[in-house]
N, C-alpha and C. Protein backbone atom coordinates (compact mmCIF):
# COMPACT_ATOMS: atom_id res chain seq x y z
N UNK A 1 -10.63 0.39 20.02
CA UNK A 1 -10.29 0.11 18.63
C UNK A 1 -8.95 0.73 18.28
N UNK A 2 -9.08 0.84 17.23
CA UNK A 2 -7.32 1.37 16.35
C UNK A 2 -7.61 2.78 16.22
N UNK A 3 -5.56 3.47 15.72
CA UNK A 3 -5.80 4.98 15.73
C UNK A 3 -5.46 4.88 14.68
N UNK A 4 -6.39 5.78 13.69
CA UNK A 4 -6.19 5.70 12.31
C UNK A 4 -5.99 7.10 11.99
N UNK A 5 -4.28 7.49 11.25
CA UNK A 5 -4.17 8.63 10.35
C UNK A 5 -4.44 8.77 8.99
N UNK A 6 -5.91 9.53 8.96
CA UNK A 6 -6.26 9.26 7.45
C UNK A 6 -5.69 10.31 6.60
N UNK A 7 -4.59 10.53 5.05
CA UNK A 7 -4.03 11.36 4.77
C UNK A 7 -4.78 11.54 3.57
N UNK A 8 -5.37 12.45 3.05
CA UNK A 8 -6.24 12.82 2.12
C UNK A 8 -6.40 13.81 2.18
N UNK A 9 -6.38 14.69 0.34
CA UNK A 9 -6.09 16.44 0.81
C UNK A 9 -7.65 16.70 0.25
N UNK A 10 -8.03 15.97 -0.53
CA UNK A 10 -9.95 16.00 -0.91
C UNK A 10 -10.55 15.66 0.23
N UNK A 11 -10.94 17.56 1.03
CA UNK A 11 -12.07 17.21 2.13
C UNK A 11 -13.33 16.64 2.10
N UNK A 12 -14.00 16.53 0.99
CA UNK A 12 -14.82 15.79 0.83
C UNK A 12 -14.81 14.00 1.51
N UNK A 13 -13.96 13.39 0.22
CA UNK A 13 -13.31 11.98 0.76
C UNK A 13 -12.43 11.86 1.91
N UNK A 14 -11.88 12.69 2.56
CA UNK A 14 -11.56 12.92 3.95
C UNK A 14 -12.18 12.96 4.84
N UNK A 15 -13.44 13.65 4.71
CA UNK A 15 -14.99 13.36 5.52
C UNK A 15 -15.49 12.05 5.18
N UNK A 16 -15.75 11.41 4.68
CA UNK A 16 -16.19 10.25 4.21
C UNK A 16 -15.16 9.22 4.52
N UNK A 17 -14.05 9.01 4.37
CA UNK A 17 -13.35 8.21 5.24
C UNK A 17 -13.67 8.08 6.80
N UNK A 18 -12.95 9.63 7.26
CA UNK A 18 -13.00 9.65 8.58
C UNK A 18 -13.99 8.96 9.55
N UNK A 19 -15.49 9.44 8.08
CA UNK A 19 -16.88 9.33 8.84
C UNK A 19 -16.72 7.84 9.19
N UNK A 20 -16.77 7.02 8.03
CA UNK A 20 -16.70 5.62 8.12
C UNK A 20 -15.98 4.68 8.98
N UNK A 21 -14.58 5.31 9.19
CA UNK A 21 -13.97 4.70 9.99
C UNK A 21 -14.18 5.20 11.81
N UNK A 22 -14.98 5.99 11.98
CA UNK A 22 -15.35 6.63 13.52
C UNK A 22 -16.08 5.64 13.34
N UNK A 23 -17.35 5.30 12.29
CA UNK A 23 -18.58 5.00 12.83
C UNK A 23 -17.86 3.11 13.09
N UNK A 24 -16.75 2.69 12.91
CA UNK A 24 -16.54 1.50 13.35
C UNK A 24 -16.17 1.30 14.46
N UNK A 25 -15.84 2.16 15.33
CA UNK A 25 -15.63 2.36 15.88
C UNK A 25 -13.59 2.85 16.89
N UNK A 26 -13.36 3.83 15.33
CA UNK A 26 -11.73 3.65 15.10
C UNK A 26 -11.55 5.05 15.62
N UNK A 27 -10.22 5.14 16.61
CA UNK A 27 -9.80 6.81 16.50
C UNK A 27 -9.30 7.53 15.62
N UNK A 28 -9.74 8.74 14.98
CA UNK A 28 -9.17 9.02 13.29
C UNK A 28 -8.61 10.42 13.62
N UNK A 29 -7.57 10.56 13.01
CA UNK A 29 -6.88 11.88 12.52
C UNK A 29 -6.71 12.13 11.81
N UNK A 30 -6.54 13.15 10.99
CA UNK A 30 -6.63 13.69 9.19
C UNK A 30 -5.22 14.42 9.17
N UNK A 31 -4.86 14.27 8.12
CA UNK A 31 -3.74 15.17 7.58
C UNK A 31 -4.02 15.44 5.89
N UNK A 32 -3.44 17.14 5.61
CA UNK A 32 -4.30 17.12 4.10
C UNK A 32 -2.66 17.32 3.14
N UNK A 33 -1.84 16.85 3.97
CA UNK A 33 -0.82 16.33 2.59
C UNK A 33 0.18 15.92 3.37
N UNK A 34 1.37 15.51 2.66
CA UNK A 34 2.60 13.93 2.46
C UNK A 34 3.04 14.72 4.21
N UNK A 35 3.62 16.37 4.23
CA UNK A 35 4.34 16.93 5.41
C UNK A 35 3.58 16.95 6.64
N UNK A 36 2.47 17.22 6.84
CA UNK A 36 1.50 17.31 7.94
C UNK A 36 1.39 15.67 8.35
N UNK A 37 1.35 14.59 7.44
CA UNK A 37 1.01 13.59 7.56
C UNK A 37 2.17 13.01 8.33
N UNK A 38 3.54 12.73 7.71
CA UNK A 38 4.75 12.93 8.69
C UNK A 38 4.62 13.37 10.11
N UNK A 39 4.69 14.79 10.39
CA UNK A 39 3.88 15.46 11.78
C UNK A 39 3.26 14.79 12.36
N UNK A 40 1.95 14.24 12.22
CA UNK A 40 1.19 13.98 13.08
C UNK A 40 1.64 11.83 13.53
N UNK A 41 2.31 11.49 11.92
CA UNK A 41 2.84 10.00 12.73
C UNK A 41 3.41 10.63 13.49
N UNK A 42 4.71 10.77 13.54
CA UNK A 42 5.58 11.25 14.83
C UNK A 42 5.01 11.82 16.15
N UNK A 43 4.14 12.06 16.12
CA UNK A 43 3.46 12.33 17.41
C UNK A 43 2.46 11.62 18.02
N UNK A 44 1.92 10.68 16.98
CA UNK A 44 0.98 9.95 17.67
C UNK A 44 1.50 8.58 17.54
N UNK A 45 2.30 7.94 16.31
CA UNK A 45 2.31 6.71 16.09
C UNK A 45 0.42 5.79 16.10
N UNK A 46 0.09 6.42 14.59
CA UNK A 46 -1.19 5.89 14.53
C UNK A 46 -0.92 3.85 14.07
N UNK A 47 -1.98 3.12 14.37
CA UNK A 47 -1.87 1.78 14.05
C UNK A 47 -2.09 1.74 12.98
N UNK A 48 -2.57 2.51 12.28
CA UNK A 48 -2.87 2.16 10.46
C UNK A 48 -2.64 3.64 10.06
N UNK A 49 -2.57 3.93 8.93
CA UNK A 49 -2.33 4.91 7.72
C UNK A 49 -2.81 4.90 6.77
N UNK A 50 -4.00 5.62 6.06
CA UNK A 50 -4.48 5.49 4.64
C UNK A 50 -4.14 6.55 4.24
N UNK A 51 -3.59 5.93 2.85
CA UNK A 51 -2.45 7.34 2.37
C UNK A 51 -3.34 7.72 1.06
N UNK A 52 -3.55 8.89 0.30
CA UNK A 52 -3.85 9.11 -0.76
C UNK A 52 -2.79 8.87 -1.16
N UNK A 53 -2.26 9.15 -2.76
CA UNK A 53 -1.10 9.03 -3.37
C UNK A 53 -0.88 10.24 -4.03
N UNK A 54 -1.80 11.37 -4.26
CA UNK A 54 -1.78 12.65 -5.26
C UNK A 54 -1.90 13.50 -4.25
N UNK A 55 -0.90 14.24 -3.60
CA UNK A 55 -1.04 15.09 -2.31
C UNK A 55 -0.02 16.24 -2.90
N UNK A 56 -0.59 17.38 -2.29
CA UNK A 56 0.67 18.28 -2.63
C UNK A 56 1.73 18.12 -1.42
N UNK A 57 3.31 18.41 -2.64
CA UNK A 57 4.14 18.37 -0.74
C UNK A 57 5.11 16.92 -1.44
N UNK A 58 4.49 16.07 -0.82
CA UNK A 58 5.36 14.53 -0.84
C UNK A 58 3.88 13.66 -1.01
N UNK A 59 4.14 12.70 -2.36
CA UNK A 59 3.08 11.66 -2.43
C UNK A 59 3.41 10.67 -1.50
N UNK A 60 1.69 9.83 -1.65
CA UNK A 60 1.55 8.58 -0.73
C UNK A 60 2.81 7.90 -1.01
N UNK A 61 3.27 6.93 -1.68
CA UNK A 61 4.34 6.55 -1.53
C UNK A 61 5.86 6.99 -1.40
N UNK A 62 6.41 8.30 -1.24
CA UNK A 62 6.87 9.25 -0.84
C UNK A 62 7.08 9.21 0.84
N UNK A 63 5.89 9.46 1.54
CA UNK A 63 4.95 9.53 2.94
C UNK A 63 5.51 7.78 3.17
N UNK A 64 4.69 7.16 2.51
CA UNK A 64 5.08 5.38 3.12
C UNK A 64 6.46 5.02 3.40
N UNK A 65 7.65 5.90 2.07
CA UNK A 65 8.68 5.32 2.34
C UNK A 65 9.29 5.92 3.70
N UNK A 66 8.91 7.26 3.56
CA UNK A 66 9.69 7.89 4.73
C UNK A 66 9.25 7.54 6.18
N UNK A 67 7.95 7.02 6.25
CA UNK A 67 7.30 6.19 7.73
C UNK A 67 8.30 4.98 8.00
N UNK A 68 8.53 4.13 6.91
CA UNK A 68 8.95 3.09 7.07
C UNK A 68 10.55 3.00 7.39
N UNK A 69 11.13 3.79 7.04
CA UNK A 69 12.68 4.44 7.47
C UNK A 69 12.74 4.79 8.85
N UNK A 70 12.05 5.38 9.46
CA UNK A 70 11.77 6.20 10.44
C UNK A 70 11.98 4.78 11.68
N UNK A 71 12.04 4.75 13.27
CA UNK A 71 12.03 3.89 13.91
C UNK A 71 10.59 3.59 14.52
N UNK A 72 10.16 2.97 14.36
CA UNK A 72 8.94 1.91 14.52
C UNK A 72 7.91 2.30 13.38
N UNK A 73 8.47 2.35 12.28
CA UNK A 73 7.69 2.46 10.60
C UNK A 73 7.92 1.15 10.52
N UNK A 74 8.25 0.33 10.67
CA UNK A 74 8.02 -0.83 10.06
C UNK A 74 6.25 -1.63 11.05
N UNK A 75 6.15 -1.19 12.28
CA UNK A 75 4.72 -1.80 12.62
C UNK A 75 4.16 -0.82 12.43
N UNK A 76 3.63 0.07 12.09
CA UNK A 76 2.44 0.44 11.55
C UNK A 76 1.74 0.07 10.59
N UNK A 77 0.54 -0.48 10.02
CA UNK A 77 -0.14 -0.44 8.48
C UNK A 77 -0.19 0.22 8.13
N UNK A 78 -0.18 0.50 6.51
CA UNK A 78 -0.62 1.59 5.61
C UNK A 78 -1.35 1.02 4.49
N UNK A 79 -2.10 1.62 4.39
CA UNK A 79 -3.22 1.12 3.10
C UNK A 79 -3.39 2.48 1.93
N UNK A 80 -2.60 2.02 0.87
CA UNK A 80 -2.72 3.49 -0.31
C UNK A 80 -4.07 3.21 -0.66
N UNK A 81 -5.34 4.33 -0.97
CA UNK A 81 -6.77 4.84 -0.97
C UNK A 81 -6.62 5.81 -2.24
N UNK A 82 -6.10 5.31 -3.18
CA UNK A 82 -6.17 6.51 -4.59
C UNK A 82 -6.86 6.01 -6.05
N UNK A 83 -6.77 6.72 -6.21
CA UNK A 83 -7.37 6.98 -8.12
C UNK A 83 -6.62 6.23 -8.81
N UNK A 84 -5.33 6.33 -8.97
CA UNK A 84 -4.26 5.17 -9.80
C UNK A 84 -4.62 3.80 -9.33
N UNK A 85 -4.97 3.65 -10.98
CA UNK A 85 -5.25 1.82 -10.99
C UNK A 85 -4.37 1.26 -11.71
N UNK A 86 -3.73 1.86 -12.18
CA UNK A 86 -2.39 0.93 -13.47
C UNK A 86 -1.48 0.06 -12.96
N UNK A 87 -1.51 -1.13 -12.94
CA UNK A 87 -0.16 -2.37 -12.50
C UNK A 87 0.95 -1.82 -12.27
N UNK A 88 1.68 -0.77 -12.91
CA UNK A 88 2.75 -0.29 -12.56
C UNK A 88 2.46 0.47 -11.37
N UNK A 89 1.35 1.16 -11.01
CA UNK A 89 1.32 1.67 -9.88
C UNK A 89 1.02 1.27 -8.45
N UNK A 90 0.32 0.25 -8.63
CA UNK A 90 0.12 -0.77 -7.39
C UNK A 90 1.28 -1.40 -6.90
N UNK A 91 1.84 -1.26 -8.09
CA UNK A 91 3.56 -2.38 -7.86
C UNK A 91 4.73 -1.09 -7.12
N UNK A 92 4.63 0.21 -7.79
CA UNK A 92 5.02 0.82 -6.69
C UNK A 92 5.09 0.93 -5.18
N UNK A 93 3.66 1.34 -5.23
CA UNK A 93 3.10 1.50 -3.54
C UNK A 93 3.47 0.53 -3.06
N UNK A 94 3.45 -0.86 -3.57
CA UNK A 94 4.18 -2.09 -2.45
C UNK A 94 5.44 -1.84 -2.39
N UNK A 95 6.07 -1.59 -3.60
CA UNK A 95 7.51 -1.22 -3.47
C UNK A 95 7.84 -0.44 -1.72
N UNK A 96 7.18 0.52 -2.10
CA UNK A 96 7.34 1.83 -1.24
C UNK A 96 7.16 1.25 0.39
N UNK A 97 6.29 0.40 0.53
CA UNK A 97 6.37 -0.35 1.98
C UNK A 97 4.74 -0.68 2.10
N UNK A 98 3.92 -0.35 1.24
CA UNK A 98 2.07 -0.11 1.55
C UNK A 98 1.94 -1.49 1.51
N UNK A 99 0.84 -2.01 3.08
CA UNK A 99 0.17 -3.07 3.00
C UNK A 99 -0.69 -3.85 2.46
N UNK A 100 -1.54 -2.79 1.73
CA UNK A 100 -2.80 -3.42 1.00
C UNK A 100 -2.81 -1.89 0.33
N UNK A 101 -3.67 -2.24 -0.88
CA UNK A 101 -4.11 -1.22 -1.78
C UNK A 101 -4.95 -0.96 -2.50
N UNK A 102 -6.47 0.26 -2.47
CA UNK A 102 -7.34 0.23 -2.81
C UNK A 102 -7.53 1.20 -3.91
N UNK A 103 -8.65 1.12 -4.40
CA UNK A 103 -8.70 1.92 -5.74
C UNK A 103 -9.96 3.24 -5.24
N UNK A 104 -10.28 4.36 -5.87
CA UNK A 104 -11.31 5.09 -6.12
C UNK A 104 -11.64 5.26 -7.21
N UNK A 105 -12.85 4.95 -7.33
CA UNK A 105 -13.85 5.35 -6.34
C UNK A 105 -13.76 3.63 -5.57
N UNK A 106 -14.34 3.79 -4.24
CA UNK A 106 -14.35 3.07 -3.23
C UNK A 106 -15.48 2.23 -2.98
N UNK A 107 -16.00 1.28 -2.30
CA UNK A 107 -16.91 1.42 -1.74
C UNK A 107 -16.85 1.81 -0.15
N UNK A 108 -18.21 1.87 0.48
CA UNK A 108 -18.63 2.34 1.74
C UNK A 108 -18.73 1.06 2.75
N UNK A 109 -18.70 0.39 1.75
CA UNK A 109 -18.76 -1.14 3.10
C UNK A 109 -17.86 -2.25 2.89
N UNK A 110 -16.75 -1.65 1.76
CA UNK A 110 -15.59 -2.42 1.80
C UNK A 110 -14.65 -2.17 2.76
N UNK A 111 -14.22 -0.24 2.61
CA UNK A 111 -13.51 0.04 3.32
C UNK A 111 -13.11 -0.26 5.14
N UNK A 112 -14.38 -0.12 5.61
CA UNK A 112 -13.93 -0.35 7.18
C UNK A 112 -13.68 -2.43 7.28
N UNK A 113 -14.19 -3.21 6.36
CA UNK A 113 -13.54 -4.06 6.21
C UNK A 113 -12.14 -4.82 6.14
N UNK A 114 -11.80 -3.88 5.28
CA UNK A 114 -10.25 -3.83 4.72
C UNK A 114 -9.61 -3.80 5.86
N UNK A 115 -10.01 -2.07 6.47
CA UNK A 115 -9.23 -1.63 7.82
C UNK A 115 -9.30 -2.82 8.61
N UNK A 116 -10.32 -3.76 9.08
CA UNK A 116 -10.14 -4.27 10.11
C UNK A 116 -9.47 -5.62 9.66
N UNK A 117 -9.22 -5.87 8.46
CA UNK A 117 -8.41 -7.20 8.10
C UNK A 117 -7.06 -6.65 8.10
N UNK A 118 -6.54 -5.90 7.85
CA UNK A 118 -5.29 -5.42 7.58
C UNK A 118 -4.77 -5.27 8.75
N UNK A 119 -5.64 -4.45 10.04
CA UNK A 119 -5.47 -4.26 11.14
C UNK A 119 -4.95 -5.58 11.89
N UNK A 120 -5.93 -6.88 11.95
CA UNK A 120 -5.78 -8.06 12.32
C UNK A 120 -4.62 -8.65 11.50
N UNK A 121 -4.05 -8.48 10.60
CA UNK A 121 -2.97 -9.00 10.06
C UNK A 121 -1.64 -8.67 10.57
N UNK A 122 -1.68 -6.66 10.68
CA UNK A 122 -0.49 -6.93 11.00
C UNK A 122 -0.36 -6.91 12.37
N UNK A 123 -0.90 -7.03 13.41
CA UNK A 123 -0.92 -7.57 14.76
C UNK A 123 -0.72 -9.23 15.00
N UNK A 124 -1.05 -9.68 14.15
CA UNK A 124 -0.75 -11.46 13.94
C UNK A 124 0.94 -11.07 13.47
N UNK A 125 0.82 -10.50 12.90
CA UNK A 125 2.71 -10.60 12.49
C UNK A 125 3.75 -10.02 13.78
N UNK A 126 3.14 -9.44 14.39
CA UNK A 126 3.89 -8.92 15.33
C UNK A 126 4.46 -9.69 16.62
């Protein structure tokens, strides 16, 4: 399956991601804000990215733009996973480079969905 860097500084919903996306059978790595999250792309080049957007450090779209600058930020996915629901803010995060964009609270059997459509998308583009 895919390597997924999940960036979320609420260990709680960081466990609960992670959980969800192992049990699909995805490789997951955590980072708990915008700088660590940086770090660990650069070293692994994960296939997807779920970014919170309220991180201390550098926000999700902050994190997206600077992946996408970077050389091979443009194939990775990123999917922003936050609390901001306001039109102006969704319209950001695309701004910023994010593939798809979800709201919290979440559900539990949307999410590994998403991942695997988004996943299949941007591999069709490639």
């Amino acid at each position: 399956m895919a390597s997924v860097l999940v960036v979320e500084d609420d260990s709680d919903i960081q466990f609960m991601i992670s959980f969800l996306l192992k049990k699909a059978g995805h490789q997951v790595r955590t980072a708990d804000d915008g700088h660590a999250a940086l770090q660990k792309w650069a070293e692994e080049r994960p296939d997807l990215v779920i970014l919170d957007w309220m991180m201390p450090g550098l926000t999700g779209p902050e994190v997206c733009g600077r992946i996408r600058a970077l050389p091979g930020g443009q194939d990775v996915a990123v999917l922003m996973l936050t609390a901001k629901s306001e039109k102006d803010d969704v319209t950001e995060a695309f701004a910023a480079g994010v593939d798809d964009y979800m709201t919290k609270p979440f559900s539990p059997k949307e999410l590994p969905d998403r991942v695997a459509a988004l996943l299949d998308r941007v591999s069709q583009a490639r």
